[in-house]
Protein backbone atom coordinates (compact mmCIF):
# COMPACT_ATOMS: atom_id res chain seq x y z
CA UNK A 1 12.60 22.48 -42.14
CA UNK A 2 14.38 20.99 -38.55
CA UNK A 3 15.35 17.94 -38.60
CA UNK A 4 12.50 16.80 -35.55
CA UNK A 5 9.74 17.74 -38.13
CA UNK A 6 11.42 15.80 -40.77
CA UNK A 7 11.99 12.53 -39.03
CA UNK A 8 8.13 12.89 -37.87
CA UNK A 9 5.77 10.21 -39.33
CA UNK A 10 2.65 11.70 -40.80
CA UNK A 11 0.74 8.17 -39.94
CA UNK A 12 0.43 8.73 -36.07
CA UNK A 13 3.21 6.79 -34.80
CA UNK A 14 6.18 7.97 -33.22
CA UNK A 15 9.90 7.47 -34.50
CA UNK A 16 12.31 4.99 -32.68
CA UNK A 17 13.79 8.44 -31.53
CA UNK A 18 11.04 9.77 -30.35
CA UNK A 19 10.08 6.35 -28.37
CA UNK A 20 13.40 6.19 -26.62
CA UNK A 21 13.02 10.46 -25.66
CA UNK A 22 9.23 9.37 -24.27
CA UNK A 23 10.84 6.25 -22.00
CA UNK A 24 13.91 8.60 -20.86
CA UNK A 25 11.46 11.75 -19.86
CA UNK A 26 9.22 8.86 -18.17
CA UNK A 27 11.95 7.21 -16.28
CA UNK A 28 13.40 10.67 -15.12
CA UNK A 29 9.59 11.23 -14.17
CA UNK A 30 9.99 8.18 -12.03
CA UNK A 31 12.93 9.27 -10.15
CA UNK A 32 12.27 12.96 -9.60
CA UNK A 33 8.75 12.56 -8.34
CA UNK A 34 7.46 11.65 -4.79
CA UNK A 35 3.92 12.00 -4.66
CA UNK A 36 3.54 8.46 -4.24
CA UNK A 37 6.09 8.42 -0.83
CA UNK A 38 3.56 9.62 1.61
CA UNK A 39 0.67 7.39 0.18
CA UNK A 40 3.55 4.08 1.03
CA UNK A 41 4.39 5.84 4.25
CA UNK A 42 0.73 5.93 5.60
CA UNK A 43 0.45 1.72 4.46
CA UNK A 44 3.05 0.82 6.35
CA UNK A 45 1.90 2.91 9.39
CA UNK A 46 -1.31 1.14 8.60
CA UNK A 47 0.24 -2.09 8.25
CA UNK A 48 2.52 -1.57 11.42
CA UNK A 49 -0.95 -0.79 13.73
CA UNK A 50 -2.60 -3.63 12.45
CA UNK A 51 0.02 -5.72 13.61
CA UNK A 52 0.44 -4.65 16.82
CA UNK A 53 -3.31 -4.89 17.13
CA UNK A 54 -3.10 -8.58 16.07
CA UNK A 55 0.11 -9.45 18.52
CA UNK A 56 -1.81 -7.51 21.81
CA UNK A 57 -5.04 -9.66 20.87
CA UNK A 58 -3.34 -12.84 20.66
CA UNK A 59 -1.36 -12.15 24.04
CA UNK A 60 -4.89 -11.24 25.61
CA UNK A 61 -6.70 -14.51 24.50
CA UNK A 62 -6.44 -16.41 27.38
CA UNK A 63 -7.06 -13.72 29.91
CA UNK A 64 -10.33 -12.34 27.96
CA UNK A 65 -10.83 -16.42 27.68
CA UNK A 66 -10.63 -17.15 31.07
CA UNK A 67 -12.53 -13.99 32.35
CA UNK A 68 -15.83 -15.05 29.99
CA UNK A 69 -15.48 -18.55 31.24
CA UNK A 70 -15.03 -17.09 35.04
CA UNK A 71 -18.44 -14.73 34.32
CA UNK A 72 -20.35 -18.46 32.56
CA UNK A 73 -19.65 -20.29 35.28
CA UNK A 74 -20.75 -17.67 37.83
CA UNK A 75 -23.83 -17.36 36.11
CA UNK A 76 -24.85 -20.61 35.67
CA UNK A 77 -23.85 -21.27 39.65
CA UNK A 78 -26.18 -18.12 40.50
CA UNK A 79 -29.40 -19.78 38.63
CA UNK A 80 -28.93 -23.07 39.76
């Protein structure tokens, strides 16, 4: 009989050895694998878009402000 067999618990539950072999394959999981890397790459691409979007809007607010005013005014001088 090896000795993993014989420190198994017939109940379902795992030994304290077998806990701490489970976190260490896990962690080394963690730090081997990327598959996650291109999923973060593409959010802060994303992320880096969407704030250039907001920064170009907020420096074009007054002109696009001042350009629907200029049309208003030009249209309510034309009907009156």
């Amino acid at each position: 009989m090896d000795a993993a067999f014989a420190s198994r618990k017939f109940d379902g539950t795992q030994t304290e050895r077998e806990k701490m072999k489970n976190i260490k394959q896990l962690l080394k999981n963690l730090m081997t694998e990327d598959s996650g890397q291109d999923l973060i790459e593409y959010a802060l691409v994303a992320a880096l878009v969407g704030l250039g979007a907001v920064a170009s809007i907020t420096a074009l607010k007054n002109s696009i402000s001042n350009t629907f005013n200029s049309v208003g005014s030009q249209l309510t001088n034309a009907t009156a």
